[in-house]
C-alpha atoms as a PDB file:
ATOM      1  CA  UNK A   1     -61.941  13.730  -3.015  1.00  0.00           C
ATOM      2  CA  UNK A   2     -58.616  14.991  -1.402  1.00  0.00           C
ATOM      3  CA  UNK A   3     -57.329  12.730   1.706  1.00  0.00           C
ATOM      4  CA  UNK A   4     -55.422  15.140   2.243  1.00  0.00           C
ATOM      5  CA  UNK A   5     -54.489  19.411   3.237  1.00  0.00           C
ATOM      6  CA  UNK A   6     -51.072  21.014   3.051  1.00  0.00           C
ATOM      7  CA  UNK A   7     -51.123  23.032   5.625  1.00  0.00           C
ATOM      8  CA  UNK A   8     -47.749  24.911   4.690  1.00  0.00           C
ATOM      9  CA  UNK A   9     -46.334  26.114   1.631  1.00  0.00           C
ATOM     10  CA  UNK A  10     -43.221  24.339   1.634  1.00  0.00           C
ATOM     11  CA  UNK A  11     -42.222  21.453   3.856  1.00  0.00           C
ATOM     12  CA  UNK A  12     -38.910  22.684   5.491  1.00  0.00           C
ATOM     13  CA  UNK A  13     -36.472  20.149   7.866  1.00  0.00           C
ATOM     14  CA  UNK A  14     -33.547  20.897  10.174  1.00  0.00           C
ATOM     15  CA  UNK A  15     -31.213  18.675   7.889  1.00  0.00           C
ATOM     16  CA  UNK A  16     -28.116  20.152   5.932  1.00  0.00           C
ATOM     17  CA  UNK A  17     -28.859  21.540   2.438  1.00  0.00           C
ATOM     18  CA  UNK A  18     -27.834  19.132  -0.152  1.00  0.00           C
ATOM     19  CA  UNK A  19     -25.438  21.882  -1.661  1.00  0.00           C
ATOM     20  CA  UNK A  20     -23.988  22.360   1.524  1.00  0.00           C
ATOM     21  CA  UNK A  21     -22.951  18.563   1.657  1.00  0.00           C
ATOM     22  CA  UNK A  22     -20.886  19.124  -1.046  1.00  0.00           C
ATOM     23  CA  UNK A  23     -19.221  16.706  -4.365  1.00  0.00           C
ATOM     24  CA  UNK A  24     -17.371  14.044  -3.448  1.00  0.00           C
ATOM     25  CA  UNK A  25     -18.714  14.157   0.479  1.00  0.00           C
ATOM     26  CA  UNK A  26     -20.097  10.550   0.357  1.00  0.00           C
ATOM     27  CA  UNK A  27     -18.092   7.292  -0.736  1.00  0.00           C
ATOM     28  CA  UNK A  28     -19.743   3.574  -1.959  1.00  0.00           C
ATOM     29  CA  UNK A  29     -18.106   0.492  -0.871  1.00  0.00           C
ATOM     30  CA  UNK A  30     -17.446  -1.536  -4.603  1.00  0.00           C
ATOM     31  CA  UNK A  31     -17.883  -4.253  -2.612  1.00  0.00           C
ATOM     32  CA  UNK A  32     -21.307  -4.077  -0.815  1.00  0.00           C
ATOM     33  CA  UNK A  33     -22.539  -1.043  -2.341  1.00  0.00           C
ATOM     34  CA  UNK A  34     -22.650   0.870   1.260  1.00  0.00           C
ATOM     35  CA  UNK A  35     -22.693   4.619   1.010  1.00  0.00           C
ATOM     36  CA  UNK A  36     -20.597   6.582   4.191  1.00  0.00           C
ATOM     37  CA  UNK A  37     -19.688   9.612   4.586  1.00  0.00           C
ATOM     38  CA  UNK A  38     -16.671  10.685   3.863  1.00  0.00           C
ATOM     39  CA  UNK A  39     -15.543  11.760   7.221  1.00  0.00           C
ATOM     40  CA  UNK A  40     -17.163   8.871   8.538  1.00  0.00           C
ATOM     41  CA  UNK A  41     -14.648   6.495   6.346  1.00  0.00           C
ATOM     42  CA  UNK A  42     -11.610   8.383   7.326  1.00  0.00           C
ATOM     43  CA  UNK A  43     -12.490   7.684  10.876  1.00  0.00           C
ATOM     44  CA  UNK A  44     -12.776   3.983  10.217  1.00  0.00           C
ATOM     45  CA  UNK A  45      -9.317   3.798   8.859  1.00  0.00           C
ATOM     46  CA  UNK A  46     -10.913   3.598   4.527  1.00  0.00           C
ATOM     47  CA  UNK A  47     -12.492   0.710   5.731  1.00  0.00           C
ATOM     48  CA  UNK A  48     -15.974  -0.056   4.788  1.00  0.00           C
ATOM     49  CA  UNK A  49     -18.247   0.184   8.093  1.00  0.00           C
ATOM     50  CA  UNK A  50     -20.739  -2.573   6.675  1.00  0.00           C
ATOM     51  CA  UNK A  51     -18.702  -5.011   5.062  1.00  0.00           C
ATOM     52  CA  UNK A  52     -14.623  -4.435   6.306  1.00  0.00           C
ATOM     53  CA  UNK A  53     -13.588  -3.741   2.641  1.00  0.00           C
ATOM     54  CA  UNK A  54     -10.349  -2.474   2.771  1.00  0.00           C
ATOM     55  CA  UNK A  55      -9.720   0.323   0.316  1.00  0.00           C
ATOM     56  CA  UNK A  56      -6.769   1.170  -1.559  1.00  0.00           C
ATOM     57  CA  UNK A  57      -4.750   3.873   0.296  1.00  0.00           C
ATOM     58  CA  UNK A  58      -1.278   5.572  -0.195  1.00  0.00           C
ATOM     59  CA  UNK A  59       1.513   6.032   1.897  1.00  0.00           C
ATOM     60  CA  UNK A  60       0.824   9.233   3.460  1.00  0.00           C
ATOM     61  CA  UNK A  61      -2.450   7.246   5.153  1.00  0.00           C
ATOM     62  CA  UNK A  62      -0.093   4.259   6.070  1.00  0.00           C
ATOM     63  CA  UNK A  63       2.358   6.833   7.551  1.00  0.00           C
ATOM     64  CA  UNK A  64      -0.797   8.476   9.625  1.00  0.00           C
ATOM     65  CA  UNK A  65      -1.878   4.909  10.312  1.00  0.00           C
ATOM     66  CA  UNK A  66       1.032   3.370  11.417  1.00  0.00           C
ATOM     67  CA  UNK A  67       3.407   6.509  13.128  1.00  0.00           C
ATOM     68  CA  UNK A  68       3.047   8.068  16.484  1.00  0.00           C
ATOM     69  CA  UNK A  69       1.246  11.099  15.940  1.00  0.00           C
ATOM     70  CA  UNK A  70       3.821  13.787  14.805  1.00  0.00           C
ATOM     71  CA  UNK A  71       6.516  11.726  14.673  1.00  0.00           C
ATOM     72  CA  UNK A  72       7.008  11.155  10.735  1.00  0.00           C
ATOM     73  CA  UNK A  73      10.021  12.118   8.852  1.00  0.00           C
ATOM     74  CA  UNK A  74      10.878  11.386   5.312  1.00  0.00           C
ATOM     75  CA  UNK A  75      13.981  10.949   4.006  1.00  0.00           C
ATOM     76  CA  UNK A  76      15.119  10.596   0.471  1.00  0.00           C
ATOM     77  CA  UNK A  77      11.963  12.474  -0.987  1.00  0.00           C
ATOM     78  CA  UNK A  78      13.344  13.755  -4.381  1.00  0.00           C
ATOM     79  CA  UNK A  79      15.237  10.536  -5.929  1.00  0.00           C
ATOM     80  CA  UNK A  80      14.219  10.171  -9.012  1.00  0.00           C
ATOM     81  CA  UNK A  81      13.948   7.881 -12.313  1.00  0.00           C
ATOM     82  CA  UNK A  82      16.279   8.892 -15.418  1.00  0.00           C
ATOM     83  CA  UNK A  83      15.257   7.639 -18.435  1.00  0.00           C
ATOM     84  CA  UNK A  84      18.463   6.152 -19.235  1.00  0.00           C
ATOM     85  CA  UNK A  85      16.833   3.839 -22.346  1.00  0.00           C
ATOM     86  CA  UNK A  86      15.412   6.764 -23.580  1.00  0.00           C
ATOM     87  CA  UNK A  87      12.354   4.551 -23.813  1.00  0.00           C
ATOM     88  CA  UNK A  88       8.908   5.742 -25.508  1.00  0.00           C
ATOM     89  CA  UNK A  89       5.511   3.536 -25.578  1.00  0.00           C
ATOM     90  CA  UNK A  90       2.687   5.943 -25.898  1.00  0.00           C
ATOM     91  CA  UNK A  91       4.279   8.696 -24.445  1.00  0.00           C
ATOM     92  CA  UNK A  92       8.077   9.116 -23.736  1.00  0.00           C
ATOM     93  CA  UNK A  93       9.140   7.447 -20.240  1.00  0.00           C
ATOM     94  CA  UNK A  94      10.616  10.566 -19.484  1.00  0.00           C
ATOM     95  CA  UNK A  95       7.391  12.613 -20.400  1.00  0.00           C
ATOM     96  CA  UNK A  96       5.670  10.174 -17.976  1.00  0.00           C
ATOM     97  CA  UNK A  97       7.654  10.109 -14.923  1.00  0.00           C
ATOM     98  CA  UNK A  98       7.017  14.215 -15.359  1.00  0.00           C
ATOM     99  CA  UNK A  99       3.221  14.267 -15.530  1.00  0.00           C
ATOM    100  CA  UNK A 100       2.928  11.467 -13.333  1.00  0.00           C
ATOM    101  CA  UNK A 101       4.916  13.587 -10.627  1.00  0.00           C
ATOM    102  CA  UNK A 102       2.205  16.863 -11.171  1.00  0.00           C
ATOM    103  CA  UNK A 103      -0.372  14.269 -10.709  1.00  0.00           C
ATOM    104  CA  UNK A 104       0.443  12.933  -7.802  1.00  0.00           C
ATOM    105  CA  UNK A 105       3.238  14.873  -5.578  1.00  0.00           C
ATOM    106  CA  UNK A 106       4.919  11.691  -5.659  1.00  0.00           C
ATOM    107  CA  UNK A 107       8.790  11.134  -6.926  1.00  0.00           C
ATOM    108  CA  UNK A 108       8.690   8.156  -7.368  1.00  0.00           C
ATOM    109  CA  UNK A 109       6.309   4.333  -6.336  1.00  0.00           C
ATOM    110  CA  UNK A 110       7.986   4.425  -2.858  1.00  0.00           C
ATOM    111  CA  UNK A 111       8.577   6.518   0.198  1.00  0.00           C
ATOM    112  CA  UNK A 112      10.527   6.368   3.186  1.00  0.00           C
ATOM    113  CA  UNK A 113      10.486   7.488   6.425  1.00  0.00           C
ATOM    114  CA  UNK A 114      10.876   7.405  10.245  1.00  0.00           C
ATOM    115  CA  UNK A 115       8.927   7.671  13.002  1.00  0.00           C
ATOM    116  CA  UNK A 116       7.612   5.747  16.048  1.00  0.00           C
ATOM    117  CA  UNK A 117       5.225   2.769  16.398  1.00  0.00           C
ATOM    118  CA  UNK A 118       3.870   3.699  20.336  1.00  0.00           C
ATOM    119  CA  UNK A 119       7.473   4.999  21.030  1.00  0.00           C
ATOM    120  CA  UNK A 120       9.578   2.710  19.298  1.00  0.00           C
ATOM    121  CA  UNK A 121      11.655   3.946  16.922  1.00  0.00           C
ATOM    122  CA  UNK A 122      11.006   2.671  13.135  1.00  0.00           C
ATOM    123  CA  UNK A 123      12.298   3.088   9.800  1.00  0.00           C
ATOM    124  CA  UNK A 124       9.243   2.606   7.502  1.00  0.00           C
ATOM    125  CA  UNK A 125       9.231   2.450   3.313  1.00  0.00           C
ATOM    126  CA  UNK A 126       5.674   2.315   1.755  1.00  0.00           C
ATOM    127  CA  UNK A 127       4.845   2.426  -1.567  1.00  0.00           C
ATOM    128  CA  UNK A 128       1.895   4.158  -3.884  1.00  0.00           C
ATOM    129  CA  UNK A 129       0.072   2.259  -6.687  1.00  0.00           C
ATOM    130  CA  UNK A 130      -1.079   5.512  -8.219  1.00  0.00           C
ATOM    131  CA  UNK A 131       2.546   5.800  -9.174  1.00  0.00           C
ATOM    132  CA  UNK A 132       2.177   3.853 -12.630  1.00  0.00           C
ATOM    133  CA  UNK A 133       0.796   1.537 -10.804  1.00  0.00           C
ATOM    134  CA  UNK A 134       3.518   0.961  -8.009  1.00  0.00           C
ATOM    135  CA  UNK A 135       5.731  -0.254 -10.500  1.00  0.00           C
ATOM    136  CA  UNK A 136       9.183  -1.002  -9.091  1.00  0.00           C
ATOM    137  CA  UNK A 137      12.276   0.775 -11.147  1.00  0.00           C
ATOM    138  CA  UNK A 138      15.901   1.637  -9.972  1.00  0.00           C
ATOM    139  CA  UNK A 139      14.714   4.426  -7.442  1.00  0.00           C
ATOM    140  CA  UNK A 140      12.767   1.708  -5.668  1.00  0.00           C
ATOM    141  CA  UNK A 141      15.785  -0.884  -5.305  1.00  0.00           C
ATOM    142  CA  UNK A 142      17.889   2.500  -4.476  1.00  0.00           C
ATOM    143  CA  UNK A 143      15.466   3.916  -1.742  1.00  0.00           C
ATOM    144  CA  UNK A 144      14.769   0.344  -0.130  1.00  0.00           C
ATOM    145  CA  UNK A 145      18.542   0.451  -0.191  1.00  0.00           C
ATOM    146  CA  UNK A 146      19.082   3.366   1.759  1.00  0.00           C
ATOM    147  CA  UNK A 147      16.096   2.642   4.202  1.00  0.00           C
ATOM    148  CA  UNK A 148      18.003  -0.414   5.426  1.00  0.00           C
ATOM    149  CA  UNK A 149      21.195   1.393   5.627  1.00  0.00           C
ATOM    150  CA  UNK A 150      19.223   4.029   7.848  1.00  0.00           C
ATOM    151  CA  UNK A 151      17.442   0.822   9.930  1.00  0.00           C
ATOM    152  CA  UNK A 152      21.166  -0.348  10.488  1.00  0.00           C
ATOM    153  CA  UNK A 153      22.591   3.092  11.337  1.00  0.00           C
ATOM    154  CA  UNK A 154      19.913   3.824  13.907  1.00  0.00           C
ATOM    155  CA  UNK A 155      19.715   0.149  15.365  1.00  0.00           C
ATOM    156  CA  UNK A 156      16.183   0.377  14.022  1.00  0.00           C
ATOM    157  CA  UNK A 157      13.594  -2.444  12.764  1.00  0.00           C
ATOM    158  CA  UNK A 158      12.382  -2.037   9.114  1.00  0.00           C
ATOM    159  CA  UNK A 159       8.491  -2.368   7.711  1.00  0.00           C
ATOM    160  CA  UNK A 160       8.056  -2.269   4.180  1.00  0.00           C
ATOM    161  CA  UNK A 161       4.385  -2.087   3.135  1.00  0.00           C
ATOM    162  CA  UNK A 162       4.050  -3.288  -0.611  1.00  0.00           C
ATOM    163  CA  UNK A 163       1.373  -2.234  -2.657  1.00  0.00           C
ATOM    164  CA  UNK A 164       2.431  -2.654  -6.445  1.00  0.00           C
ATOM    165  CA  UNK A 165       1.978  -4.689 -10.083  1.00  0.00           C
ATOM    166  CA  UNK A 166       5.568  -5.615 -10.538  1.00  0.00           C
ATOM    167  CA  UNK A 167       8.494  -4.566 -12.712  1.00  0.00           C
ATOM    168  CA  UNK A 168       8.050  -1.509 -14.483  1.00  0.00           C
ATOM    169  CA  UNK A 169       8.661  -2.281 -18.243  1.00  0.00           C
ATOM    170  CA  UNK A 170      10.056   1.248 -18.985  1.00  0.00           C
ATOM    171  CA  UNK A 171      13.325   0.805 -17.562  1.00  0.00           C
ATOM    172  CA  UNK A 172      13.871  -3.186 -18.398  1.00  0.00           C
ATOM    173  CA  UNK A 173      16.417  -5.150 -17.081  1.00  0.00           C
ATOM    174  CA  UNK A 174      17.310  -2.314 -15.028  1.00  0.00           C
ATOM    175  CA  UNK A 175      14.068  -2.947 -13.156  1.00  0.00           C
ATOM    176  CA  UNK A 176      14.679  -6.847 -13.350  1.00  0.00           C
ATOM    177  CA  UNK A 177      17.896  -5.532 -10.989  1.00  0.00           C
ATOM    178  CA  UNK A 178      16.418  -4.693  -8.009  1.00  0.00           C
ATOM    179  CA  UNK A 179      14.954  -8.018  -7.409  1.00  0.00           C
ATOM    180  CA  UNK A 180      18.322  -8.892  -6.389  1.00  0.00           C
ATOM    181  CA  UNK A 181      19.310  -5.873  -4.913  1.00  0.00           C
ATOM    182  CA  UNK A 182      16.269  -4.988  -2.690  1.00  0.00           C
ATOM    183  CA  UNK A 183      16.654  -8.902  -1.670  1.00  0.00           C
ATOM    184  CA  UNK A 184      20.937  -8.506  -1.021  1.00  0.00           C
ATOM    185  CA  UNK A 185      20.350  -5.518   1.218  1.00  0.00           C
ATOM    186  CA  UNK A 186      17.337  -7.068   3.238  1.00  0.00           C
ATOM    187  CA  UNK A 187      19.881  -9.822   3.974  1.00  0.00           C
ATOM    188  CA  UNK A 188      22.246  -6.951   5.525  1.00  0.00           C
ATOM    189  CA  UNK A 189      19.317  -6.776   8.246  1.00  0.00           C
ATOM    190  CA  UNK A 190      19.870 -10.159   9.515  1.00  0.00           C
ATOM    191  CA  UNK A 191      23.406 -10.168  10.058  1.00  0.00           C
ATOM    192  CA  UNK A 192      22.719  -7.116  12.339  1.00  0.00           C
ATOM    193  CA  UNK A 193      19.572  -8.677  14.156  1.00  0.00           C
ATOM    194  CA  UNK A 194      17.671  -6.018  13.513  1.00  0.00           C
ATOM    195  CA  UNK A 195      13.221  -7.358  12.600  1.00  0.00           C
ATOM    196  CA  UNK A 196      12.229  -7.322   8.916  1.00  0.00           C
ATOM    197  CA  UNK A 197       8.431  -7.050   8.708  1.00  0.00           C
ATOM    198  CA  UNK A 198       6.629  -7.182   5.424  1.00  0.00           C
ATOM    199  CA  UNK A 199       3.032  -5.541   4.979  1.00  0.00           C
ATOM    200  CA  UNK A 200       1.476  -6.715   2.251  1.00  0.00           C
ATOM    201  CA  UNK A 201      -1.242  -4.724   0.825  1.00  0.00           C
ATOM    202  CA  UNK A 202      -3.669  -4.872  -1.765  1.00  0.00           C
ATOM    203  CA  UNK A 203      -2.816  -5.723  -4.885  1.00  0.00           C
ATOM    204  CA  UNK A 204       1.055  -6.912  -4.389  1.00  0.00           C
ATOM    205  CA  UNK A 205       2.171  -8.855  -7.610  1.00  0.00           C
ATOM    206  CA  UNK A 206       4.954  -9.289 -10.052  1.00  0.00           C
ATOM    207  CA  UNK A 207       8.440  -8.383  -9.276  1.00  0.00           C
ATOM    208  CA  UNK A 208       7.730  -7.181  -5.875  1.00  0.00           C
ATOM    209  CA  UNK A 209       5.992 -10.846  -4.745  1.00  0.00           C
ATOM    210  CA  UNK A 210       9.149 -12.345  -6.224  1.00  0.00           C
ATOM    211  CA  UNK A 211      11.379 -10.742  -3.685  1.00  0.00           C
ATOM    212  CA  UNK A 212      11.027  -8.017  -0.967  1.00  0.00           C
ATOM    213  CA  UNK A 213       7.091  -8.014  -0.343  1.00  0.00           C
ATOM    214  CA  UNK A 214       7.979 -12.250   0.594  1.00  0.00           C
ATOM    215  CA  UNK A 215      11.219 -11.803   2.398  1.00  0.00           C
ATOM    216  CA  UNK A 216      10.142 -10.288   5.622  1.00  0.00           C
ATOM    217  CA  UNK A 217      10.698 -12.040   8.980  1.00  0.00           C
ATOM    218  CA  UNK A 218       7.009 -12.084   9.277  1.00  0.00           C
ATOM    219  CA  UNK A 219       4.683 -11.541   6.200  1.00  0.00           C
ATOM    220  CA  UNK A 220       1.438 -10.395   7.313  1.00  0.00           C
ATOM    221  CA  UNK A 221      -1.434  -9.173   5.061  1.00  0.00           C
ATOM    222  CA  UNK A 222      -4.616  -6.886   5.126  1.00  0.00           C
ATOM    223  CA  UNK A 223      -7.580  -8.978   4.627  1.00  0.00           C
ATOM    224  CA  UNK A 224      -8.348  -9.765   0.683  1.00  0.00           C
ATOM    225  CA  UNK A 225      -5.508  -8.532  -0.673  1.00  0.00           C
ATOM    226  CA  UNK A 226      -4.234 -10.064  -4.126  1.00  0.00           C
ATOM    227  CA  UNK A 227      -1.096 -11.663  -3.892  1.00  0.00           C
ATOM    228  CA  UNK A 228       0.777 -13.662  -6.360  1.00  0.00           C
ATOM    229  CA  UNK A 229       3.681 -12.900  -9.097  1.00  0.00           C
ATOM    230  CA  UNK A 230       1.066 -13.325 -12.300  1.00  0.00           C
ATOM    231  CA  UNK A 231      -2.549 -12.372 -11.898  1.00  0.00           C
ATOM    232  CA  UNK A 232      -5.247 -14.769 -11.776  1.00  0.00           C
ATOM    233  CA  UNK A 233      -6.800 -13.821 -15.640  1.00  0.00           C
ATOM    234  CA  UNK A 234      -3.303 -14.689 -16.930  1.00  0.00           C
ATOM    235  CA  UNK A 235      -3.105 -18.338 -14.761  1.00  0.00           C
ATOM    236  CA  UNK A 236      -6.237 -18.937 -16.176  1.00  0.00           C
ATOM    237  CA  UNK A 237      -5.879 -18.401 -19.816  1.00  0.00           C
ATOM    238  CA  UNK A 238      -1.959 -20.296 -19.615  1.00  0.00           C
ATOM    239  CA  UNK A 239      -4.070 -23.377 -17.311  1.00  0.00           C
ATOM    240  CA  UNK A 240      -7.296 -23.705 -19.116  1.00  0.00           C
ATOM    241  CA  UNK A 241      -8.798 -24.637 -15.787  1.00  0.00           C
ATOM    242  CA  UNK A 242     -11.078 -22.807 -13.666  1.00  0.00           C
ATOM    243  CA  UNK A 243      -9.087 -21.248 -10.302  1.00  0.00           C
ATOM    244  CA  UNK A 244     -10.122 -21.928  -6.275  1.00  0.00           C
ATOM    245  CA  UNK A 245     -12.504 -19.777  -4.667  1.00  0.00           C
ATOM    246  CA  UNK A 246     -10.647 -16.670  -2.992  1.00  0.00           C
ATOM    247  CA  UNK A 247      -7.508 -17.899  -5.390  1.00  0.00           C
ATOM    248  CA  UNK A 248      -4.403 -15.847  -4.816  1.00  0.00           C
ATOM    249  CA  UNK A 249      -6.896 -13.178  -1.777  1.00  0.00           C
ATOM    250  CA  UNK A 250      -4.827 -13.339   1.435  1.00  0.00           C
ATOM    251  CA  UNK A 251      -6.975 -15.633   3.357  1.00  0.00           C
ATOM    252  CA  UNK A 252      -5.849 -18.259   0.668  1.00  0.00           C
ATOM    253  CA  UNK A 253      -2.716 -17.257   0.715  1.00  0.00           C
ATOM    254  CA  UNK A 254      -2.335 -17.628   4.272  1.00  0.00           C
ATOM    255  CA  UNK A 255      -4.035 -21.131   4.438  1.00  0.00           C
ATOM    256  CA  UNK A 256      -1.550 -22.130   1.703  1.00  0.00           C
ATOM    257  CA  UNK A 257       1.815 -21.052   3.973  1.00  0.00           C
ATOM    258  CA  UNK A 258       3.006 -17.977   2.609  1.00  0.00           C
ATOM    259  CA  UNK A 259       1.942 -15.456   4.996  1.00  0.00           C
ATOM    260  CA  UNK A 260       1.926 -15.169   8.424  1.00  0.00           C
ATOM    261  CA  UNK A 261      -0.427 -13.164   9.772  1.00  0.00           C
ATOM    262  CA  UNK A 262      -3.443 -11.186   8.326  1.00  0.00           C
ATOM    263  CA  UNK A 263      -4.503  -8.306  10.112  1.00  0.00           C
ATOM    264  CA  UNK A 264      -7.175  -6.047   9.895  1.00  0.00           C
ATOM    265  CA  UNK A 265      -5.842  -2.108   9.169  1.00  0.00           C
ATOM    266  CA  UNK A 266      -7.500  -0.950  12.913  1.00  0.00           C
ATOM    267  CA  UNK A 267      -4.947  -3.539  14.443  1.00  0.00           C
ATOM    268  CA  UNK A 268      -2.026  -3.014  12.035  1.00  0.00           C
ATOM    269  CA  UNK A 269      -0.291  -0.822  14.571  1.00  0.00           C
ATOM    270  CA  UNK A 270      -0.771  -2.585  17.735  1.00  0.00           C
ATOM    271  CA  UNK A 271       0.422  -5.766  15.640  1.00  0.00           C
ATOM    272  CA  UNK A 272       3.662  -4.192  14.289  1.00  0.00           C
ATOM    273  CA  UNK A 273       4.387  -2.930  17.590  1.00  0.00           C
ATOM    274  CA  UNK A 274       3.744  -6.595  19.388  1.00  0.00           C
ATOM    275  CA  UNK A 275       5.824  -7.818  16.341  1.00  0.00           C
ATOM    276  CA  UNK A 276       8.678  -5.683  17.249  1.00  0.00           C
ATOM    277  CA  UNK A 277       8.955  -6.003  20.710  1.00  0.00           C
ATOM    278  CA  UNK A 278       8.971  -9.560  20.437  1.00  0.00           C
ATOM    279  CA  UNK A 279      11.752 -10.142  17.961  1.00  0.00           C
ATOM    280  CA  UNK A 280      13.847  -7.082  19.656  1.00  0.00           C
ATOM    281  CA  UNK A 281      13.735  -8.730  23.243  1.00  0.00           C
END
């Protein structure tokens, strides 16, 4: 017996055509599993609208993100690692820094720029983990460097937002350097009185947690971000012992007294700007 009688030959709805959505169009949280549209994440800052997962980003969205619309210059753009070991692993260092480049536009882990935070003039340096893995060389020490010589020039404050896995084993002791370099010329700032503010962002480990990305005169966070100089697998295997719930996330971090502040990304602006004012008046 049929319950039922199509009375059409095809059912047909007012809804896009799943071609015309397009690959790629539609994003999953890792964290909750939430699907959004792409557009739809953009808008929310890469933050998940279910859950507040905070993706990874690079600097161009922390420039967008943080800088008065239109506002953003970089400076510095084309300094670049020279393979001065002439060191090979899998591939020669110099072969990598190449490909790496074609990949992903980028010179080098970090950027700089200026711009204005609600009309304040800032000099800003942000770096990109897709940049084998935000690894920090000579070009970072050198670009930090002349970031905080432009901050002092222009009687401006200085953010760096960190997002990296340490020293970057291609260049050595060389890299090993710019702990103390990046943390000599961050010094500079204070004599002048000008704000250091440190944005740590997901993950931020290694060399960089051993100097700059800990230095600021406030340290503030995005929410579950790893921080820490070794990563948790490695504590545990050299402990034996089973780590703390959230160990080494920024929440813990914070609770523990090594941050300041963590703030989600839709407030990151208004807090830097709050931030400044504060320690400029």
């Amino acid at each position: 017996m049929a319950w039922f009688k199509r009375t059409k030959e095809n059912i047909t709805t007012d809804s896009q055509d799943k071609k015309d959505i397009g690959e790629g169009m539609w994003i999953k949280c890792p964290n909750c599993g939430e699907m959004m549209h792409k557009t739809q994440w953009e808008n929310n800052l890469f933050v998940c609208i279910k859950c507040d997962h905070h993706f990874r980003i690079g600097s161009k969205e922390y420039f967008d993100i943080v800088f008065d619309k239109g506002t953003f210059k970089e400076f510095d753009k084309k300094v670049t690692s020279v393979d001065v070991l002439e060191f090979a692993d899998t591939k020669k260092y110099s072969d990598r820094i190449v490909e790496t480049t074609k990949k992903t536009g980028l010179y080098d882990c970090i950027r700089n720029g200026t711009g204005k935070i609600f009309e304040i003039p800032a000099v800003v340096s942000c770096m990109d983990f897709t940049f084998i893995g935000g690894s920090m060389g000579a070009v970072l020490g050198e670009k930090i460097a002349r970031a905080v010589n432009k901050a002092v020039k222009t009687k401006s404050p200085y953010i760096i937002i960190s997002k990296s896995g340490g020293a970057r084993m291609q260049e050595a002791a060389i890299a090993l350097m710019q702990l103390a370099k990046t943390s000599a010329m961050l010094a500079k700032l204070a004599e002048y009185k000008l704000p250091y503010i440190s944005v740590i962002t997901d993950p931020t480990t290694g060399g960089s947690s051993a100097s700059f990305s800990m230095l600021g005169d406030v340290n503030i966070a995005e929410p579950e971000a790893l921080i820490g100089f070794a990563g948790p697998r490695v504590i545990k295997q050299a402990t034996g012992k089973d780590l703390p719930p959230g160990f080494q996330r920024s929440d813990f971090v914070l609770e523990h007294g090594f941050l300041d502040l963590v703030v989600h990304r839709k407030d990151l602006k208004e807090k830097l700007f709050y931030l400044i004012k504060f320690m400029k008046d």
